[in-house]
Protein backbone atom coordinates (compact mmCIF):
# COMPACT_ATOMS: atom_id res chain seq x y z
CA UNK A 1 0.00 0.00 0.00
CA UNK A 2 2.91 2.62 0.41
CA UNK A 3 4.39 1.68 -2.83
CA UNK A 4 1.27 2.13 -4.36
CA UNK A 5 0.62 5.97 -2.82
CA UNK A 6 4.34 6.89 -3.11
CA UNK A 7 3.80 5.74 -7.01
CA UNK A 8 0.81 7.49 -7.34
CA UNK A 9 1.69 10.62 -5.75
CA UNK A 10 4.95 11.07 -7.26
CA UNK A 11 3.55 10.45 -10.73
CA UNK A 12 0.32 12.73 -10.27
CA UNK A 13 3.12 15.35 -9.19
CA UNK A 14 5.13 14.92 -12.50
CA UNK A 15 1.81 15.13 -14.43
CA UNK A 16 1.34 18.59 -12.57
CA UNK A 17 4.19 19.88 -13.10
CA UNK A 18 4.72 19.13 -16.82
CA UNK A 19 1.09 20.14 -17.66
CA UNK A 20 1.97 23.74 -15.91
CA UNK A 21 -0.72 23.26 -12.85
CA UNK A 22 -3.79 21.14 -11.74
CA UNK A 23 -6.06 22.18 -13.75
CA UNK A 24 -4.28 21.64 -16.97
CA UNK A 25 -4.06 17.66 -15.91
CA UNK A 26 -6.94 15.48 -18.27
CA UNK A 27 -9.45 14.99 -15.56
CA UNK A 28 -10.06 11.04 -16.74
CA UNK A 29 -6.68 10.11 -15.98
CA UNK A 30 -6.51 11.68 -12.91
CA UNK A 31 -9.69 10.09 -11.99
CA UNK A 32 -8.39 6.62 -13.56
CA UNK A 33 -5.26 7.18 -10.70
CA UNK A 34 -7.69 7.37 -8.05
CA UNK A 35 -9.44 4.90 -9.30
CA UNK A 36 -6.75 2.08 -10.06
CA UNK A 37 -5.55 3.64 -5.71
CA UNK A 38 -9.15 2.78 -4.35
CA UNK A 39 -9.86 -0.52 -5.96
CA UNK A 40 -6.23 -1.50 -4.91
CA UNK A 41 -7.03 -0.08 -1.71
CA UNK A 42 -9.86 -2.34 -0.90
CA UNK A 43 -8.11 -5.37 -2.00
CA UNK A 44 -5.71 -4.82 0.83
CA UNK A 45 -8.95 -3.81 3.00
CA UNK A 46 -10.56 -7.26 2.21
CA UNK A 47 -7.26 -9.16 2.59
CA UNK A 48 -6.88 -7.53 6.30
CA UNK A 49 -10.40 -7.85 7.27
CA UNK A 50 -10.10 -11.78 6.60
CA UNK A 51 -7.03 -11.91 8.30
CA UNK A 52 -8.19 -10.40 11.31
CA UNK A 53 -11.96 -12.00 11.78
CA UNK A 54 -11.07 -15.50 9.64
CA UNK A 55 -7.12 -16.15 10.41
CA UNK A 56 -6.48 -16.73 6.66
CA UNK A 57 -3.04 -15.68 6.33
CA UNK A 58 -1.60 -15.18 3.23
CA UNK A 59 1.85 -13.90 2.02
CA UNK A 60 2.90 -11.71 -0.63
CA UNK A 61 1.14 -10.88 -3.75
CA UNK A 62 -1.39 -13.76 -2.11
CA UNK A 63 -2.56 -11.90 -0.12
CA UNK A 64 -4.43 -9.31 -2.05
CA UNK A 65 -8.15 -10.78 -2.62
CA UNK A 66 -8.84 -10.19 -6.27
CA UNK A 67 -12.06 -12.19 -5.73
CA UNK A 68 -15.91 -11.98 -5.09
CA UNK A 69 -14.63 -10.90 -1.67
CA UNK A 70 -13.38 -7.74 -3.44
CA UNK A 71 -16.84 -7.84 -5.53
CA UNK A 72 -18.76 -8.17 -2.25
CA UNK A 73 -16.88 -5.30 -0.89
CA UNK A 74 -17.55 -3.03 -3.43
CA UNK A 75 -20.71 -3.47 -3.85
CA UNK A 76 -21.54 -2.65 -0.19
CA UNK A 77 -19.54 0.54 -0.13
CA UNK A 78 -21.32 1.33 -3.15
CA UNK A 79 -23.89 1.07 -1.44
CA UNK A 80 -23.14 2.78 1.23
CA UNK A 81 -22.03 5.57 -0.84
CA UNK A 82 -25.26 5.32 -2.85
CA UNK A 83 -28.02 5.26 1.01
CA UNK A 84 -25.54 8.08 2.27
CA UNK A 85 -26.07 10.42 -1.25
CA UNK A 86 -30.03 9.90 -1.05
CA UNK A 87 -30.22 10.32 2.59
CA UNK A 88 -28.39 13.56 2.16
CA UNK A 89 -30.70 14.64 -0.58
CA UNK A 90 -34.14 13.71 1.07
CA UNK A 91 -33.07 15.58 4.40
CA UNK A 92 -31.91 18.94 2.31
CA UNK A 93 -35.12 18.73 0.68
CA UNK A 94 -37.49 18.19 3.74
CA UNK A 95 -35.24 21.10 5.58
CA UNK A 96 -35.81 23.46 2.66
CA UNK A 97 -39.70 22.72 2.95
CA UNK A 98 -39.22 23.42 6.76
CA UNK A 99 -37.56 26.70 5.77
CA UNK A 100 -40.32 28.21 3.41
CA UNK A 101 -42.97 26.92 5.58
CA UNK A 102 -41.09 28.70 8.57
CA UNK A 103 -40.96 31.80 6.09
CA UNK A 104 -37.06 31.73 7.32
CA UNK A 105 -36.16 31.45 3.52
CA UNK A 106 -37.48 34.94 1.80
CA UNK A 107 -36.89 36.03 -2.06
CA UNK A 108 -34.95 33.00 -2.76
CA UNK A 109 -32.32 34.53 -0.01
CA UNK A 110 -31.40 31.55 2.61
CA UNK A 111 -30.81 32.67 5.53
CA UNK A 112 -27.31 32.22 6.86
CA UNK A 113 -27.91 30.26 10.47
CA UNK A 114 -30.04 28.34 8.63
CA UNK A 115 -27.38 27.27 6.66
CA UNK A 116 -24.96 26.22 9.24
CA UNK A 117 -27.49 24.64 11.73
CA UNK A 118 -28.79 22.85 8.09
CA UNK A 119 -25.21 21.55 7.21
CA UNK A 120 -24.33 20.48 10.92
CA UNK A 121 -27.52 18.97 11.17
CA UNK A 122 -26.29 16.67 8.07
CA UNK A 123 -23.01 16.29 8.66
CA UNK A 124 -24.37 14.80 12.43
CA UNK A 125 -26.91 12.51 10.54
CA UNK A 126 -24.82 11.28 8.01
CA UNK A 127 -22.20 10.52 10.72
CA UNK A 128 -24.74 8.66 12.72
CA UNK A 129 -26.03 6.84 9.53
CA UNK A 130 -22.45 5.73 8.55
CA UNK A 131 -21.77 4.33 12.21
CA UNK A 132 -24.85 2.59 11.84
CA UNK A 133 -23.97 0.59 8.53
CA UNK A 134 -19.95 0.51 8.62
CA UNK A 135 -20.11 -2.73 9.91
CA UNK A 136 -21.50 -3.86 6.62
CA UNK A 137 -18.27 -3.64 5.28
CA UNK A 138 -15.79 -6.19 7.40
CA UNK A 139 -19.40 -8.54 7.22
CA UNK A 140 -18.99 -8.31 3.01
CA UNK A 141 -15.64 -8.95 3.47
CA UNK A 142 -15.68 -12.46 5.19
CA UNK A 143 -18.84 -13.45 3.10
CA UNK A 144 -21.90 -12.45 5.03
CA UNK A 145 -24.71 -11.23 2.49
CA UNK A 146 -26.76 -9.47 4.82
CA UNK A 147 -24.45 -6.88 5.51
CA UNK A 148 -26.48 -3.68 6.33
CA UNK A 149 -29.15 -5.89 8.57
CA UNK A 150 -26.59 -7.54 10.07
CA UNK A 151 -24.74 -3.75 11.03
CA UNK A 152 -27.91 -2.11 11.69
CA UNK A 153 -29.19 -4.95 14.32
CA UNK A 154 -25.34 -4.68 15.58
CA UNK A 155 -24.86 -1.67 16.42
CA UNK A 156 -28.15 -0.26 18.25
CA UNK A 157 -27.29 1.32 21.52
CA UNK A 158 -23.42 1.20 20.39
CA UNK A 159 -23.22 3.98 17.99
CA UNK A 160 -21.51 6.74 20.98
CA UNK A 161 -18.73 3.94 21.47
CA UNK A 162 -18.33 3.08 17.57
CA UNK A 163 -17.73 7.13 17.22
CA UNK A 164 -15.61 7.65 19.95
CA UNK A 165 -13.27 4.26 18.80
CA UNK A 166 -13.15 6.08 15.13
CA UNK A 167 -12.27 9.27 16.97
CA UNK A 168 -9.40 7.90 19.10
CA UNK A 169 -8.26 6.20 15.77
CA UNK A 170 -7.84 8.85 13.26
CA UNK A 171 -6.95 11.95 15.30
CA UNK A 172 -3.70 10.96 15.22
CA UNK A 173 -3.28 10.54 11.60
CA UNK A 174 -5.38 13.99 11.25
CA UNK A 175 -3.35 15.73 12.77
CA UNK A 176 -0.14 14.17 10.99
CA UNK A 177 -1.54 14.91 8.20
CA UNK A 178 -2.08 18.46 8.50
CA UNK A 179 1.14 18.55 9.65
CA UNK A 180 2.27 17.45 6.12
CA UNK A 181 0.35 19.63 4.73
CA UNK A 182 1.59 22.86 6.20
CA UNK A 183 4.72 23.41 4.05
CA UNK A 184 2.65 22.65 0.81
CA UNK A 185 0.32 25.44 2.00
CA UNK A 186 3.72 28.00 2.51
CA UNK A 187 4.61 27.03 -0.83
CA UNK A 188 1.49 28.23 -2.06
CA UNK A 189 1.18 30.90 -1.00
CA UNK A 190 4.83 32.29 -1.36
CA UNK A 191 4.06 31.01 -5.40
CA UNK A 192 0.79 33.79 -5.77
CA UNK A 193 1.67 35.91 -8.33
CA UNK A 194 -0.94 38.98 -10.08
CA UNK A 195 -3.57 36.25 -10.59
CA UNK A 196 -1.01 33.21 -11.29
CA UNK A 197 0.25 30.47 -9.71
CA UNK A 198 2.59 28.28 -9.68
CA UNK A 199 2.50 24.85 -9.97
CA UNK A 200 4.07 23.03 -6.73
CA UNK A 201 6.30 20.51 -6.31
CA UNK A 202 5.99 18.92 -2.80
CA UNK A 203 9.64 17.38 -1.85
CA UNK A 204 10.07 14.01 -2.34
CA UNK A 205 10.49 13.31 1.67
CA UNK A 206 6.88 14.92 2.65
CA UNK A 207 5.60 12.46 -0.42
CA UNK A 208 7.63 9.53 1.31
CA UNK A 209 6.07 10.18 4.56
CA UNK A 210 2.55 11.12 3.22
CA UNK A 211 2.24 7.69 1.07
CA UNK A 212 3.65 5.93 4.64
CA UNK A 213 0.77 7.48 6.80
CA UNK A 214 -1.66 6.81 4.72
CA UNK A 215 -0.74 3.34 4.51
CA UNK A 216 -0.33 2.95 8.34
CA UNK A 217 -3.78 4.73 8.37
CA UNK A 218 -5.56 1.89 6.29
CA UNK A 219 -4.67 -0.60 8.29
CA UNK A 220 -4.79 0.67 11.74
CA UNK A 221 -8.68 1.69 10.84
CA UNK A 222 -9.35 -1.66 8.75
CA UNK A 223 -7.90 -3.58 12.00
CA UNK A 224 -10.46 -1.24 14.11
CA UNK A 225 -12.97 -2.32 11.96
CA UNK A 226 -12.32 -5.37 12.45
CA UNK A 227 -12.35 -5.73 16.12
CA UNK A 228 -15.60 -3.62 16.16
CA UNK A 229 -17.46 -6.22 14.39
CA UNK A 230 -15.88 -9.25 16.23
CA UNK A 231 -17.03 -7.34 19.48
CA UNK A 232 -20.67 -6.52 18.17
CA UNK A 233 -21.54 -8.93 15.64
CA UNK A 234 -19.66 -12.12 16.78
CA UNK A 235 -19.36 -11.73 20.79
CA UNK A 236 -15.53 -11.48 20.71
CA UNK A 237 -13.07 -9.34 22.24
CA UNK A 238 -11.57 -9.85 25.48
CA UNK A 239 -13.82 -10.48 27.81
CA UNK A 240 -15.13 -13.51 25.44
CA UNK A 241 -11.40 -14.27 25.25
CA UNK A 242 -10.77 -14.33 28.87
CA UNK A 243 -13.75 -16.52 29.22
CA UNK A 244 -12.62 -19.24 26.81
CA UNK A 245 -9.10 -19.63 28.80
CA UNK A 246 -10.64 -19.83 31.57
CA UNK A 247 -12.65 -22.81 30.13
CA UNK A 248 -11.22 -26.56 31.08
């Protein structure tokens, strides 16, 4: 997974900076890039998932799943991705109605605290909705096609402790990250010219590191993903552990 985001990186930066900026870059191949990154991605995802909840171990280019476990997975983050964009769109809606009825949206002018209480108010929702279903993706990943059910039934009552354990999880790698970021930001902003800039080159050690956090930050969340639905959906975790050695 790093060799695949220090590849990708340091290419999309040479496309950059040949075409003259970002927005000279074809669109399709940059989204074929990101593409050829996610799919890869979730291979990796599937292949840790069944490592962690199945013990299938497999080494080297084995272990990527290039299979209807990859299939499965895509499909359900699709779907995901699909539930989340309609949910979004059916709540905007119903708020808008809300708004005119309420007379709080005049002359086509919104009004602007309705606007942030209206995109917190999502953002919360579609936080909550995503806690609620993320378990459907380890449960494609080891085979189970009742994924969503199986996530929804799961994680009633649990949803504070699911956010809290994603919380915990990625600060870290948030704040790392923006740490990265910071001397890419200098750059551009030292670059502004009358209306111009520059393109920007990000040095080959920030790329090194970048392409290595994000890797780290796959699995680290995959394995937390992982031990979420072994706690909620199977019974595990330590307790259940502790139990079974202290079995006969």
């Amino acid at each position: 997974m790093f060799a695949v985001n220090l590849a990708s990186g340091v290419y999309l930066q040479h496309l950059i900076a040949e075409a003259g900026g970002p927005q000279l870059v074809p669109p399709r191949l940059i989204l074929l890039i990101n593409f050829a990154v996610i799919v890869f991605s979730m291979s990796v995802i599937v292949g840790i998932h069944r490592t962690v909840l199945l013990d299938e171990t497999r080494h080297g280019i084995g272990f990527l799943r290039l299979d209807g476990n990859l299939l499965r997975y895509i499909r359900a983050w699709l779907m995901l991705a699909v539930l989340g964009v309609l949910f979004a769109v059916i709540f905007v809606l119903l708020l808008m109605i809300v708004a005119f009825a309420g007379g709080l949206i005049k002359q086509g002018a919104p009004n602007a605290g309705l606007i942030f209480i209206g995109s917190f108010a999502i953002a919360f929702l579609l936080g909550v909705f995503f806690l609620r279903f993320m378990l459907a993706l380890p449960a494609a990943a080891v085979g189970s096609m009742d994924g969503l059910g199986v996530s929804w039934s799961s994680t009633r009552g649990n949803w504070m402790r699911l956010l809290a354990a994603g919380i915990l999880t990625s600060l870290p790698f948030i704040l790392l990250d923006a740490a990265l970021a910071i001397p890419s930001m200098h750059d551009a902003m030292s670059t502004l010219h009358p209306g111009i800039q520059k393109p920007i080159e990000r040095p080959v050690a920030i790329l090194i590191a970048s392409a290595l956090l994000k890797a780290v930050d796959l699995a680290v969340l995959t394995v937390m993903l992982s031990l979420s639905y072994d706690v909620l959906v199977r019974g595990g975790g330590p307790a259940a552990v502790g139990t079974t050695v202290m079995q006969p």
